[in-house]
C-alpha atoms as a PDB file:
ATOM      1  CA  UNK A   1       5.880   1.763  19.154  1.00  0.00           C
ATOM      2  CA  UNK A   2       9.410   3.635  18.286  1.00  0.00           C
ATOM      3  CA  UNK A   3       9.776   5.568  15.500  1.00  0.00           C
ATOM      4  CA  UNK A   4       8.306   4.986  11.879  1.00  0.00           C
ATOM      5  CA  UNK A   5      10.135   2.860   9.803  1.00  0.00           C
ATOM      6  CA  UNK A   6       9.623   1.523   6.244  1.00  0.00           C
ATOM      7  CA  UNK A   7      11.096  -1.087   4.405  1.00  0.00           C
ATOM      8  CA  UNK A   8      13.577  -0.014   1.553  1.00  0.00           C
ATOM      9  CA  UNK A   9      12.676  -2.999  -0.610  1.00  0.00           C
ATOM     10  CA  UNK A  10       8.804  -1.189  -0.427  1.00  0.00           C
ATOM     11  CA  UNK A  11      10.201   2.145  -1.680  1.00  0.00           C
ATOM     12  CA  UNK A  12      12.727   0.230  -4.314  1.00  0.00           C
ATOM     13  CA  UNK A  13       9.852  -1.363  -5.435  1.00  0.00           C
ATOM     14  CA  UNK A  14       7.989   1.885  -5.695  1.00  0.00           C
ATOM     15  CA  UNK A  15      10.327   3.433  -7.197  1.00  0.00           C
ATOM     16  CA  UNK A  16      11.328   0.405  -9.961  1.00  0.00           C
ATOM     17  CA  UNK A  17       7.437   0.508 -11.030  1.00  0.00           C
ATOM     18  CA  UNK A  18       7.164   4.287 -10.866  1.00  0.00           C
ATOM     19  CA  UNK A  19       9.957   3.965 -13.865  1.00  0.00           C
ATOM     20  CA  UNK A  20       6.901   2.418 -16.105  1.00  0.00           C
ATOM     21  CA  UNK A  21       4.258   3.463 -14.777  1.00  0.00           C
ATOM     22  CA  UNK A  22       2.542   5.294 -18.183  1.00  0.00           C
ATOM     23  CA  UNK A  23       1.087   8.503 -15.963  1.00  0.00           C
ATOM     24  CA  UNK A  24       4.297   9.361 -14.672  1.00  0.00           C
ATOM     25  CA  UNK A  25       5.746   9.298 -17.554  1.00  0.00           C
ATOM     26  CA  UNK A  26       8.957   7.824 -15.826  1.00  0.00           C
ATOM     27  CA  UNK A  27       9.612  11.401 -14.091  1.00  0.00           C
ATOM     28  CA  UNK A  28       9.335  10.767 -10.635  1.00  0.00           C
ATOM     29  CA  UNK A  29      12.928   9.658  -9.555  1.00  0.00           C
ATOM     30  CA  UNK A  30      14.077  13.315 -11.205  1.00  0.00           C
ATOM     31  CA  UNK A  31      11.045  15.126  -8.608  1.00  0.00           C
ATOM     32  CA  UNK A  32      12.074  13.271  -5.559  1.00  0.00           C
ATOM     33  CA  UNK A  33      14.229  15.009  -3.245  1.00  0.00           C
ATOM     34  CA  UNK A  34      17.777  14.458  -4.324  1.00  0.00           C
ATOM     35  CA  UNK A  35      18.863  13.240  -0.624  1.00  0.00           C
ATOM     36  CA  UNK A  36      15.565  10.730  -0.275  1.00  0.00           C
ATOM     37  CA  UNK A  37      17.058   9.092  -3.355  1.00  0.00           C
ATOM     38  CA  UNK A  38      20.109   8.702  -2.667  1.00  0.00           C
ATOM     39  CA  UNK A  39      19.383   7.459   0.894  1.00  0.00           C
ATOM     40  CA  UNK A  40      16.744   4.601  -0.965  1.00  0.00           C
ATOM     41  CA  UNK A  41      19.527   4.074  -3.993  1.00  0.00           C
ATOM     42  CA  UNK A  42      21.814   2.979  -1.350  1.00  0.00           C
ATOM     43  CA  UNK A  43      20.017   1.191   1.002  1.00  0.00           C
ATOM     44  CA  UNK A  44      20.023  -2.529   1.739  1.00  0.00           C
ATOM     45  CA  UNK A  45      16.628  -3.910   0.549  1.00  0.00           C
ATOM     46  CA  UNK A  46      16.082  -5.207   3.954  1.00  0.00           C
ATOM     47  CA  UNK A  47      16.865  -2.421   5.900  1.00  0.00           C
ATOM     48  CA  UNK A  48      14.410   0.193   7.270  1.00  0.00           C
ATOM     49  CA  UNK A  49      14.270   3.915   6.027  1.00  0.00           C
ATOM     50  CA  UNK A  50      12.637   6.957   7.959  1.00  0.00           C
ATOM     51  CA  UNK A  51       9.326   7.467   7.277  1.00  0.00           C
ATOM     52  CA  UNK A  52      10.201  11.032   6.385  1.00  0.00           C
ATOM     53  CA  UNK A  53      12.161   9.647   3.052  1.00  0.00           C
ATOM     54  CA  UNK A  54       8.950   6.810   2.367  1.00  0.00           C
ATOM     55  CA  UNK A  55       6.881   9.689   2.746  1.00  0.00           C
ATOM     56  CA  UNK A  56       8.602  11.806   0.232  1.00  0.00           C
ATOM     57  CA  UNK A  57       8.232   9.500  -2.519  1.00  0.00           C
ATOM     58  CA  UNK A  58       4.618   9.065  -1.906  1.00  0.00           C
ATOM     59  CA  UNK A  59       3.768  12.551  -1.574  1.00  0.00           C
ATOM     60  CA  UNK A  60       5.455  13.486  -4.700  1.00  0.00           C
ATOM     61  CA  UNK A  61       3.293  10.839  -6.603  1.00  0.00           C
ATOM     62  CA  UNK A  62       0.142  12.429  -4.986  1.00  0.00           C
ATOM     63  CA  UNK A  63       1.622  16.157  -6.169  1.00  0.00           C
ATOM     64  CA  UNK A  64       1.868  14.520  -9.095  1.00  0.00           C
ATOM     65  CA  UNK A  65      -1.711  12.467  -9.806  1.00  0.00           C
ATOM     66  CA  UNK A  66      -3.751  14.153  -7.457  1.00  0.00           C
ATOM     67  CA  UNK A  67      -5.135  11.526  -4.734  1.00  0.00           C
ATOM     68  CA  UNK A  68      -7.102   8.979  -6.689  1.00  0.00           C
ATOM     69  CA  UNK A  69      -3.763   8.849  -9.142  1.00  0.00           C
ATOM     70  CA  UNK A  70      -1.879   7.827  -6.028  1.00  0.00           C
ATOM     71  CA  UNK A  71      -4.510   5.412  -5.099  1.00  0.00           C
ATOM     72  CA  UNK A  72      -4.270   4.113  -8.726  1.00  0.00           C
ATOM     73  CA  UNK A  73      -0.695   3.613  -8.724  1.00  0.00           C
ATOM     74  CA  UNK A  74      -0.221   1.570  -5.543  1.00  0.00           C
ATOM     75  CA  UNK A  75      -3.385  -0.498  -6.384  1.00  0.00           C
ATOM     76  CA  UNK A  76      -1.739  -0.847  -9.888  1.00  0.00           C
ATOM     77  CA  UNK A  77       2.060  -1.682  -8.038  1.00  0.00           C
ATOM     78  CA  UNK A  78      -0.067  -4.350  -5.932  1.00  0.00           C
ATOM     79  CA  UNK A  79      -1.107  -6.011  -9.187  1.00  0.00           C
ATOM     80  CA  UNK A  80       2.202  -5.933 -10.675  1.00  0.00           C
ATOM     81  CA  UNK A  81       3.461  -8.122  -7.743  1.00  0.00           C
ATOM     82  CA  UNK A  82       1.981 -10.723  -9.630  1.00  0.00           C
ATOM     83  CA  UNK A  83       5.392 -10.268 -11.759  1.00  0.00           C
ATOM     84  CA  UNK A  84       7.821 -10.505  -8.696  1.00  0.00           C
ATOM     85  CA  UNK A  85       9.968 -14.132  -8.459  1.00  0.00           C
ATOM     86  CA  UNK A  86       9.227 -13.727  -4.653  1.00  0.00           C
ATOM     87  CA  UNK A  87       5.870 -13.490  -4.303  1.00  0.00           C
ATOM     88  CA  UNK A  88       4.978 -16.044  -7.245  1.00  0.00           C
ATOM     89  CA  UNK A  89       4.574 -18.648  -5.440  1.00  0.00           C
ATOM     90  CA  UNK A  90       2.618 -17.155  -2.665  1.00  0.00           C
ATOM     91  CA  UNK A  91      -0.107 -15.645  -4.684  1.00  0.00           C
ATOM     92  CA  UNK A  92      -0.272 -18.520  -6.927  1.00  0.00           C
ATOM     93  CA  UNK A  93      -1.060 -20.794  -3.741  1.00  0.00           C
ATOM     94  CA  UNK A  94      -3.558 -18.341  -2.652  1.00  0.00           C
ATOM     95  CA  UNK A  95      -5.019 -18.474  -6.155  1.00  0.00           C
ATOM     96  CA  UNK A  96      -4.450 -22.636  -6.277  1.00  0.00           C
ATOM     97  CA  UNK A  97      -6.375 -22.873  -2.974  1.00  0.00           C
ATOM     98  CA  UNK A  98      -9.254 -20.561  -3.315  1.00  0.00           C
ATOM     99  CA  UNK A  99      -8.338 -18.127  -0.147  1.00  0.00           C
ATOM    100  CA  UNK A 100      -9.735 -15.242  -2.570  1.00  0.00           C
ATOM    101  CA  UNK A 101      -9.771 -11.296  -1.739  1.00  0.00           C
ATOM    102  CA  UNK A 102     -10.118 -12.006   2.222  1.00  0.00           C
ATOM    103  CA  UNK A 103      -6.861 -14.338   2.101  1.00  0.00           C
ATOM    104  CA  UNK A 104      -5.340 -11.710  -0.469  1.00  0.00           C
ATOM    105  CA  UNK A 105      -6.237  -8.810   2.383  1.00  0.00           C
ATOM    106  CA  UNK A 106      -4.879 -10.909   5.041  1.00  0.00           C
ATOM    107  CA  UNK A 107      -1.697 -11.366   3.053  1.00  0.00           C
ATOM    108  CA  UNK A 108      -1.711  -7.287   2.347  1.00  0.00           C
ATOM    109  CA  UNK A 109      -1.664  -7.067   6.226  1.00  0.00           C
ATOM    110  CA  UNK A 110       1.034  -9.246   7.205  1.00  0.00           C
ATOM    111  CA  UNK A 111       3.016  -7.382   4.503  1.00  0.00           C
ATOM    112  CA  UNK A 112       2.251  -3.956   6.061  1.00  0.00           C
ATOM    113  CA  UNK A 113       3.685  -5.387   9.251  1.00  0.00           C
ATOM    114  CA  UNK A 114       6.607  -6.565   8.067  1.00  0.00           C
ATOM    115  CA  UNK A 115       7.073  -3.350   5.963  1.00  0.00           C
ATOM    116  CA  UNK A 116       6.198  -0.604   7.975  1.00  0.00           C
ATOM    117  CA  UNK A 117       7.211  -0.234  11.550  1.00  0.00           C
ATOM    118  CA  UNK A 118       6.046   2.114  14.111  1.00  0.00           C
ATOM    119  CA  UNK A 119       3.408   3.338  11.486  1.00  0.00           C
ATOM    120  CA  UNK A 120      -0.017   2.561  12.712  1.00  0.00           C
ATOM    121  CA  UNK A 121      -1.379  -1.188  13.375  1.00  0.00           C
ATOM    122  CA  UNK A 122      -3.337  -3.087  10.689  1.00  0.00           C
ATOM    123  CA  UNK A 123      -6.228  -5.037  11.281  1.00  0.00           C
ATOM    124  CA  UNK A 124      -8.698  -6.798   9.172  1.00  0.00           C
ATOM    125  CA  UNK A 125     -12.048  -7.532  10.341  1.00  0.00           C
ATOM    126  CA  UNK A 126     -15.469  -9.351   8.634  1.00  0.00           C
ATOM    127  CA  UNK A 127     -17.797  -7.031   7.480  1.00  0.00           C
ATOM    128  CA  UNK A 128     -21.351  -6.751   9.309  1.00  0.00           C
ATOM    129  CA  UNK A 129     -23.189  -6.303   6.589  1.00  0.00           C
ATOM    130  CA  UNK A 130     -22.203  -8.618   2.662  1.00  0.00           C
ATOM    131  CA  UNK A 131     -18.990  -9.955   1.302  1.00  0.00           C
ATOM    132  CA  UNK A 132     -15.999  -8.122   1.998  1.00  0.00           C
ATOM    133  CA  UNK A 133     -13.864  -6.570   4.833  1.00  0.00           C
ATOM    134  CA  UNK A 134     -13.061  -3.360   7.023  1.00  0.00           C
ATOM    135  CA  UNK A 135      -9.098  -2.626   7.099  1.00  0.00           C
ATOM    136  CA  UNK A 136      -8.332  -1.071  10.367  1.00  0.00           C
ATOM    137  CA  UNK A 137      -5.384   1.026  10.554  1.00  0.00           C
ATOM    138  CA  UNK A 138      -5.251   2.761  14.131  1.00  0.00           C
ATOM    139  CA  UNK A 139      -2.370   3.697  16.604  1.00  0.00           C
ATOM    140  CA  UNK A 140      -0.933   6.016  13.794  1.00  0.00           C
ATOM    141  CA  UNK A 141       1.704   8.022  14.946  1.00  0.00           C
ATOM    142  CA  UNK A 142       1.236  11.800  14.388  1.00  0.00           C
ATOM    143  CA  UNK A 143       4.168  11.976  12.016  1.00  0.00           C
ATOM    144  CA  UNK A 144       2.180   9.051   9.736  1.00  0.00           C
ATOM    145  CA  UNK A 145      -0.919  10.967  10.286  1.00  0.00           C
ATOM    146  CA  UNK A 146      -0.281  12.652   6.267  1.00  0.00           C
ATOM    147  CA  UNK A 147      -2.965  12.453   3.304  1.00  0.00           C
ATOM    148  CA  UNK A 148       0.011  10.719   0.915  1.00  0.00           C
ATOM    149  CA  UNK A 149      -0.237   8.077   3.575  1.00  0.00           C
ATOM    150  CA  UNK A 150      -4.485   7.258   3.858  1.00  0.00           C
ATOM    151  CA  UNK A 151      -4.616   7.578   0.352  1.00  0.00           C
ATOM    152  CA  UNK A 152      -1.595   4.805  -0.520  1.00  0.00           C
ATOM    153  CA  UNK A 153      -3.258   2.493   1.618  1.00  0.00           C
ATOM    154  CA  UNK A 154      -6.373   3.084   0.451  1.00  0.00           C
ATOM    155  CA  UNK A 155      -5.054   1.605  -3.347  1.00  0.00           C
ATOM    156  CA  UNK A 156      -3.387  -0.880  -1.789  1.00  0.00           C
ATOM    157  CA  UNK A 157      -6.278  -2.376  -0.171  1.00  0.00           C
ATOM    158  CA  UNK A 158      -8.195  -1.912  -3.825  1.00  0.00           C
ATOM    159  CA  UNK A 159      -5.142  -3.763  -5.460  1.00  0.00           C
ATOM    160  CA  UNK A 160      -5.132  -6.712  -3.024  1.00  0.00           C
ATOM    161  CA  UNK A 161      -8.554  -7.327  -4.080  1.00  0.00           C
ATOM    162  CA  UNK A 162      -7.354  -6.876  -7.493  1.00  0.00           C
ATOM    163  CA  UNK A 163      -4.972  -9.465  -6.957  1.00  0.00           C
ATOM    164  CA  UNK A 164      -7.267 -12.091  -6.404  1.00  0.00           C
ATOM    165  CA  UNK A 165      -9.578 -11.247  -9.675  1.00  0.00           C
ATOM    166  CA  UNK A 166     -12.066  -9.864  -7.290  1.00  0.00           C
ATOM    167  CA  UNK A 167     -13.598  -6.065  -8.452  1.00  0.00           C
ATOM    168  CA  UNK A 168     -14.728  -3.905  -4.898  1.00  0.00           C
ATOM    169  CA  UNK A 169     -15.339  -0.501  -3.791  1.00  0.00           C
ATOM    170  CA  UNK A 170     -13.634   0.528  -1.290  1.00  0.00           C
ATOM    171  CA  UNK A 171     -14.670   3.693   1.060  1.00  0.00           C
ATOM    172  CA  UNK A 172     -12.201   5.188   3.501  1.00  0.00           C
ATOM    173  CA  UNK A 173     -13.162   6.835   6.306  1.00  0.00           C
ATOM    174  CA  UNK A 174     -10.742   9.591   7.997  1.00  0.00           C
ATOM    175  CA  UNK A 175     -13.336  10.980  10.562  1.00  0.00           C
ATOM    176  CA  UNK A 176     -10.705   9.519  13.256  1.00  0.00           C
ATOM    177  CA  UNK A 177      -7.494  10.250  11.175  1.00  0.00           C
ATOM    178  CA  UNK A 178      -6.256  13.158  13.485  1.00  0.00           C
ATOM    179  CA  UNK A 179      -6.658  10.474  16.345  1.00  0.00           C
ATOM    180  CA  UNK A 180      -4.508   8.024  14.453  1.00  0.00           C
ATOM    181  CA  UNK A 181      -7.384   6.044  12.944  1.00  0.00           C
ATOM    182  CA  UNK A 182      -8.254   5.198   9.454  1.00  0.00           C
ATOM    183  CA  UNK A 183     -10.924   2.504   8.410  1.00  0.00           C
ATOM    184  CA  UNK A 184     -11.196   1.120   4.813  1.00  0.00           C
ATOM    185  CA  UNK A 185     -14.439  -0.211   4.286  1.00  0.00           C
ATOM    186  CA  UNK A 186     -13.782  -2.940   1.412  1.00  0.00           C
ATOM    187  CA  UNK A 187     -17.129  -4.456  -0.383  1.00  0.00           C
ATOM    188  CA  UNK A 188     -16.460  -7.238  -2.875  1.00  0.00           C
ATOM    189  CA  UNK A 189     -18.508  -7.282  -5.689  1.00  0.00           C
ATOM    190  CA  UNK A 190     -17.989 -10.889  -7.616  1.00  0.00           C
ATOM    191  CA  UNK A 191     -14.892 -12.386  -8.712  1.00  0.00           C
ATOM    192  CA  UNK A 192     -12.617 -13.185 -11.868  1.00  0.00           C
ATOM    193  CA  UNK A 193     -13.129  -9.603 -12.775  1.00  0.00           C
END
C-alpha cells in the first residue's frame, strides 16, 4: 500500500478553517508543532505530506475539543466546502440532480482516495436494514490505526450528510480498529434539515 500519505491541500484546508472556527478560538496554528507547520506552510497544495504531520494537526484539535469536538469540526469543515470555488459546482450538481446523502457519501469517498494514500481503503455499502449507509474503512495501516484518525472520519461522514441537507446518526464501530478496520454505520433520518 506504501506509506501513508495525505494531501497538503486537506491539511491547508484544515488549517484555513481552524483560523475561524469559534471553539478554537483561532489558537490551533500556535499549538501545532512548529516543524508540522512549517512543513504544511510550505507545501505545494497538491503534494502529499506524512501522515505523521496530518496526524499532528488532528490530534491537537482532539487535545483540544475532546473527541466529539473533533468530530464537530471536520463535519463542520465538510459543510463549509459548500464555500470553496472548486467544489461549487460539484455539490451544486449533486444538489441540482437529486443524488442526496448516498451521492454526497460517495463523493466523501472518492475524496478520501484522492486525499489520503496508503491510509486504509474506503468503501461505502447499502445498509441492510432503512435509509442510509455503512462507511467501510479497512486495510489501515498500524501507523493510521490512532483515535485522532476514527474520530475525523467519523465527522466527516456526519458532514457529508450534512452537505446534502440530510440530518443522520452516525455510530462507529472500532471493535476491529486494532486489525485496521473501522465501520461507520450512517442512518439518514429525512432531508432538508
Amino acid at each position: 500500500m506504501g506509506r501513508p500519505r495525505v494531501r497538503a491541500s486537506w491539511a491547508k484546508g484544515l488549517l484555513k478553517f481552524a483560523a475561524s472556527y469559534e471553539p478554537l478560538g483561532g489558537r490551533l496554528a500556535d499549538q501545532v508543532a512548529p516543524e508540522c507547520m512549517r512543513e504544511i506552510e510550505s507545501a505545494v497544495r497538491i503534494s502529499w505530506l506524512t501522515f505523521e504531520t496530518y496526524y499532528e494537526l488532528i490530534e491537537t484539535i482532539r487535545v483540544d475539543l475532546g473527541n466529539e469536538g473533533l468530530r464537530a469540526f471536520l463535519s463542520a469543515y465538510m459543510l463549509d466546502l459548500r464555500n470553496a470555488p472548486l467544489y461549487m459546482p460539484l455539490l451544486a450538481g449533486i444538489d441540482f440532480f437529486g443524488g442526496g446523502a448516498e451521492a454526497m457519501l460517495r463523493l466523501y469517498a472518492r475524496g478520501y482516495a484522492l486525499s489520503f494514500s496508503g491510509c486504509g481503503v474506503m468503501v461505502l455499502e447499502p445498509r441492510k436494514q432503512g435509509t442510509g449507509v455503512v462507511v467501510r474503512l479497512s486495510e489501515i495501516p498500524p501507523i493510521c490505526r490512532r483515535e485522532a484518525y476514527a474520530h475525523a472520519h467519523h465527522g466527516g461522514v456526519e458532514g457529508g450528510f450534512a452537505l446534502a441537507r440530510t440530518r443522520a446518526t452516525v455510530e462507529m464501530n472500532v471493535d476491529a480498529f486494532a486489525e485496521g478496520m473501522v465501520v461507520y454505520d450512517a442512518v439518514a433520518l429525512d432531508e432538508d434539515a
